[in-house]
N, C-alpha and C. Protein backbone atom coordinates (compact mmCIF):
# COMPACT_ATOMS: atom_id res chain seq x y z
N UNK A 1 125.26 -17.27 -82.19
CA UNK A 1 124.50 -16.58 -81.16
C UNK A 1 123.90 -15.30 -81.73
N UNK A 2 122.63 -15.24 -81.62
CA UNK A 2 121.98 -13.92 -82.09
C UNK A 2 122.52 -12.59 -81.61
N UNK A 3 122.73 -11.49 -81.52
CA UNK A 3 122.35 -10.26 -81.27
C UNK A 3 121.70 -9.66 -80.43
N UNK A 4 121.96 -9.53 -79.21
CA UNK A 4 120.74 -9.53 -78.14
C UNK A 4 120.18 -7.63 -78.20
N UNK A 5 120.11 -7.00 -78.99
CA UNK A 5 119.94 -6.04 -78.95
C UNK A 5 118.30 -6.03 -78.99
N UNK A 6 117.89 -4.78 -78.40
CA UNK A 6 116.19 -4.69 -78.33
C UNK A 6 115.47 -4.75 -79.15
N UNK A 7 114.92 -5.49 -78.85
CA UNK A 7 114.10 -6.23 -80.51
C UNK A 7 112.73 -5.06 -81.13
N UNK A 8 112.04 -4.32 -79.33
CA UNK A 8 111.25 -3.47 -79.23
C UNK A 8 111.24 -2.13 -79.69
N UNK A 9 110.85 -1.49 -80.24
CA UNK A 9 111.17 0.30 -80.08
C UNK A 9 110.19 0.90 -79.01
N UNK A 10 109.93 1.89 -78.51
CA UNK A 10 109.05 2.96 -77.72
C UNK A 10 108.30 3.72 -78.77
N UNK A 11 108.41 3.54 -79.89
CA UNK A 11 107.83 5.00 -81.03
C UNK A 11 106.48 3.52 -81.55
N UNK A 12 106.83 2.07 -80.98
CA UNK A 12 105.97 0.85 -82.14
C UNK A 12 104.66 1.29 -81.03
N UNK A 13 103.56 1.15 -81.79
CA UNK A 13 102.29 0.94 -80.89
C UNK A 13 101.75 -0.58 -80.66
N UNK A 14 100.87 -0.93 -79.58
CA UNK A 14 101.18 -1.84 -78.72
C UNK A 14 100.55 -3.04 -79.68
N UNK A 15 99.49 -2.19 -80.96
CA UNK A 15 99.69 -3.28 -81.84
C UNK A 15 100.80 -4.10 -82.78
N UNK A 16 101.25 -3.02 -83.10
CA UNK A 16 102.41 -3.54 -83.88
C UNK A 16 103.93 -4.34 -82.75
N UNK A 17 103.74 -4.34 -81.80
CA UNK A 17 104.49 -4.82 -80.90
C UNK A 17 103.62 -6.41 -80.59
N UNK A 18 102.42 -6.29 -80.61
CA UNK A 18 101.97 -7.82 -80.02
C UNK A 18 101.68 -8.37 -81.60
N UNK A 19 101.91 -7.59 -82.89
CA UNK A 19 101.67 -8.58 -83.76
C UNK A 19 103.09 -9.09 -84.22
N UNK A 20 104.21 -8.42 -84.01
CA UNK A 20 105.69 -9.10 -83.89
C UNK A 20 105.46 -10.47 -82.86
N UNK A 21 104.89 -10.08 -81.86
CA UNK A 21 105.36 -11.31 -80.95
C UNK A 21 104.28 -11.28 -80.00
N UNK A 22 103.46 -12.49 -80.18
CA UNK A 22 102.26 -12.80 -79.35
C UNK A 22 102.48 -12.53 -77.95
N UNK A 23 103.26 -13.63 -77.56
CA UNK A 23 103.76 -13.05 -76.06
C UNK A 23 103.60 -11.91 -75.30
N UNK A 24 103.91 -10.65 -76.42
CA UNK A 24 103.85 -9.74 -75.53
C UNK A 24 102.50 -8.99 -75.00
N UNK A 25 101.40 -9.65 -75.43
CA UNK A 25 100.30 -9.30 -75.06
C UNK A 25 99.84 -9.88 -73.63
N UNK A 26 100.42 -10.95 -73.38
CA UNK A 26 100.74 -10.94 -71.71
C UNK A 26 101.14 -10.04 -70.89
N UNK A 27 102.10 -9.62 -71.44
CA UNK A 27 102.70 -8.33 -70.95
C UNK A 27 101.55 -7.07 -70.38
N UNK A 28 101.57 -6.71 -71.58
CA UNK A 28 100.44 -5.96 -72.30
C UNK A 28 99.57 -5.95 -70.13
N UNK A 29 99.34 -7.55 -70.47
CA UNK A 29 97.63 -7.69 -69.92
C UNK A 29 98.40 -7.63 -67.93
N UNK A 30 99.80 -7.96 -67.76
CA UNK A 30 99.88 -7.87 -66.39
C UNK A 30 100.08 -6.35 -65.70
N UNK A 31 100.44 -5.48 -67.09
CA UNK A 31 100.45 -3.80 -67.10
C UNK A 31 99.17 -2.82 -66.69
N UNK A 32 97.92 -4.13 -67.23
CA UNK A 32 96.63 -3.68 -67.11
C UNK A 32 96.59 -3.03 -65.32
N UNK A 33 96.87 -3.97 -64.65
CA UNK A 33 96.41 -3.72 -63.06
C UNK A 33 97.15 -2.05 -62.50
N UNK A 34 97.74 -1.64 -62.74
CA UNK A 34 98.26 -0.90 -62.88
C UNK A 34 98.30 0.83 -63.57
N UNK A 35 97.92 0.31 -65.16
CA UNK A 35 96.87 0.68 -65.31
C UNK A 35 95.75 1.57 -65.15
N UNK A 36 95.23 0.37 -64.92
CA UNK A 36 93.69 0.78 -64.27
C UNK A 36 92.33 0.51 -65.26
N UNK A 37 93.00 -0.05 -66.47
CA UNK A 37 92.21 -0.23 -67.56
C UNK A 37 93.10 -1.57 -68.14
N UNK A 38 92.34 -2.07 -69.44
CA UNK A 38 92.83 -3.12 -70.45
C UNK A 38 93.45 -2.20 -71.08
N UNK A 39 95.33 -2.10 -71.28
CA UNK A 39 95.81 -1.26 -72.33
C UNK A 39 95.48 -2.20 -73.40
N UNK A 40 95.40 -2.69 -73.78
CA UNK A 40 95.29 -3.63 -75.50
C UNK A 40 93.90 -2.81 -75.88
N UNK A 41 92.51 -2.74 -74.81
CA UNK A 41 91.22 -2.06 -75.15
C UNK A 41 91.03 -0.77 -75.32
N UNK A 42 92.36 -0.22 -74.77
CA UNK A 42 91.90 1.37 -74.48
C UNK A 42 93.22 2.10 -75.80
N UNK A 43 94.14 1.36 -75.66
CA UNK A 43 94.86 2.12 -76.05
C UNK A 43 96.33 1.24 -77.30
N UNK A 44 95.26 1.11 -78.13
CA UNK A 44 95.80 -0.61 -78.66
C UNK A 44 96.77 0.14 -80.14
N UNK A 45 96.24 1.70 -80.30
CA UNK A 45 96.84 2.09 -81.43
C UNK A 45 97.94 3.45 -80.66
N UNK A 46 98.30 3.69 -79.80
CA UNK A 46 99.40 4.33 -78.95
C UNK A 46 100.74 3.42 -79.09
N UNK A 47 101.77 4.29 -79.13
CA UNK A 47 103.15 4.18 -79.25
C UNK A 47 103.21 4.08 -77.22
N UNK A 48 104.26 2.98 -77.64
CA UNK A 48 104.68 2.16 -75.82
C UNK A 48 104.93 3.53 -74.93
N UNK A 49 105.64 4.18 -75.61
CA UNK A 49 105.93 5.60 -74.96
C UNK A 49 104.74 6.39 -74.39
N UNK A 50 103.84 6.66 -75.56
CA UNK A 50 102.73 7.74 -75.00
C UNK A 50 101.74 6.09 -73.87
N UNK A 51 101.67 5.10 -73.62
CA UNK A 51 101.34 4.54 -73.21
C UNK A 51 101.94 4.40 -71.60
N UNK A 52 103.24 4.62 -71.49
CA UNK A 52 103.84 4.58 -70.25
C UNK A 52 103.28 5.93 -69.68
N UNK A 53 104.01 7.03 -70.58
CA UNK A 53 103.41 8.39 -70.17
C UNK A 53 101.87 8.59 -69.66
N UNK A 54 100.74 7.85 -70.22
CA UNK A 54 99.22 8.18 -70.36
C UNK A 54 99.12 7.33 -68.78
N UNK A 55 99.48 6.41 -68.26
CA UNK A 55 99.34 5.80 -67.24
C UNK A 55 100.40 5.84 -66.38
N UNK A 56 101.49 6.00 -66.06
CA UNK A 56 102.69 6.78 -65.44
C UNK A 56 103.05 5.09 -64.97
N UNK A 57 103.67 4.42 -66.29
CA UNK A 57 104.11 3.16 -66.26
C UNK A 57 105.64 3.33 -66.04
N UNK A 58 106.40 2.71 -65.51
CA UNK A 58 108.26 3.10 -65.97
C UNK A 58 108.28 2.18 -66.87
N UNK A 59 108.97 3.28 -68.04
CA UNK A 59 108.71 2.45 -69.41
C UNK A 59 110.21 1.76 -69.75
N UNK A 60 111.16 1.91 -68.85
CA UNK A 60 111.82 1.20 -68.72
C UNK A 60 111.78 -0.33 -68.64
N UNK A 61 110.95 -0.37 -67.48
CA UNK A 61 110.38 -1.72 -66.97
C UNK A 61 109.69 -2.28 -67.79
N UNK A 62 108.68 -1.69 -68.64
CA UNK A 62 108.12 -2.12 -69.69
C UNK A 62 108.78 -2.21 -70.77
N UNK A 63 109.69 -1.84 -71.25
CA UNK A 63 110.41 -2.39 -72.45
C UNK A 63 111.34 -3.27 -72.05
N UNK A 64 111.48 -3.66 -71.28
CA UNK A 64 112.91 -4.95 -70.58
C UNK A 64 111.89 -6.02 -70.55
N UNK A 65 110.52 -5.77 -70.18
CA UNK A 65 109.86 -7.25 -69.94
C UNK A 65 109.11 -7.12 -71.14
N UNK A 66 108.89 -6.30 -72.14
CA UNK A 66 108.34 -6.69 -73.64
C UNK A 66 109.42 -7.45 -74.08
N UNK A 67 111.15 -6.76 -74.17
CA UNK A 67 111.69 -7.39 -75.12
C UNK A 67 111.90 -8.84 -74.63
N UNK A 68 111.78 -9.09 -72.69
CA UNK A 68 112.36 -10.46 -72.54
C UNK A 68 111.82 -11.15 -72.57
N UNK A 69 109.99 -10.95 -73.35
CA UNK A 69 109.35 -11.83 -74.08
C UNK A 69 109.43 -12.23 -75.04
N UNK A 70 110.05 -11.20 -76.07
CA UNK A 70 110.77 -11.30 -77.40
C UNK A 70 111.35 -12.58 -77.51
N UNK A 71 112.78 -12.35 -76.78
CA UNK A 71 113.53 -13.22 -76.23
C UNK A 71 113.24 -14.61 -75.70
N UNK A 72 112.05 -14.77 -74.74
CA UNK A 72 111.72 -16.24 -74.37
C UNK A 72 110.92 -16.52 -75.79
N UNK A 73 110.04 -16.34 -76.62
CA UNK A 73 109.83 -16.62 -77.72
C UNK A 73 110.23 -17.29 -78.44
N UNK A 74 111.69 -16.65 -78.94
CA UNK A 74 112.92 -16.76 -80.06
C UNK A 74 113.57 -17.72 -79.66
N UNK A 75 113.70 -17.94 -78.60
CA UNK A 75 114.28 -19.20 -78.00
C UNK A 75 113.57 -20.12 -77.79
N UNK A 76 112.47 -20.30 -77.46
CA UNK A 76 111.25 -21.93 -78.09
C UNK A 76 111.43 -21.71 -79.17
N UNK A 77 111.36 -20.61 -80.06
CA UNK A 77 110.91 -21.23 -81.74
C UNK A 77 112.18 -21.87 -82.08
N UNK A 78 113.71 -21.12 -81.56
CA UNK A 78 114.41 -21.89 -81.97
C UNK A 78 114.99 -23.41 -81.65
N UNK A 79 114.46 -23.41 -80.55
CA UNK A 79 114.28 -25.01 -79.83
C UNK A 79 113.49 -26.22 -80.49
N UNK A 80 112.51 -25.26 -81.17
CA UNK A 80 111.54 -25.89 -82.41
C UNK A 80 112.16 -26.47 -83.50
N UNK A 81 113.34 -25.85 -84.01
CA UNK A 81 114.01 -25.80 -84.98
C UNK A 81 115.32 -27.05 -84.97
């Protein structure tokens, strides 16, 4: 059994977070409404942190549903396997 520890940091910017794991650019895109803009368009080189802060996201909430995309991921690929 893997390690379920957070796969995400708050300091990664939202590129380096959707190029770990495609998935999370879903994320990314259901954050948009909210928002008020495309974060991937506006703000694609910001750390998750200054990203919650810049749009008054709870970045809580946003790092539980980045990493539990992580997570549904890792678990098809390893289903793959």
């Amino acid at each position: 059994m893997q390690n379920r520890k957070r796969e995400i940091n708050p300091e990664e910017s939202v590129l380096d977070v959707i190029s770990k794991c495609r998935r999370t650019e879903a994320v990314f895109r259901q954050y948009d409404k909210y928002a008020g803009e495309c974060i991937c368009c506006q703000a694609l080189f910001e750390s998750i942190r200054d990203v919650a802060e810049k749009y008054g996201l709870d970045m809580e909430k946003l790092m539980d549903d980045l990493n539990a995309a992580v997570i549904l991921s890792e678990q098809e690929s390893n289903k793959k396997e």
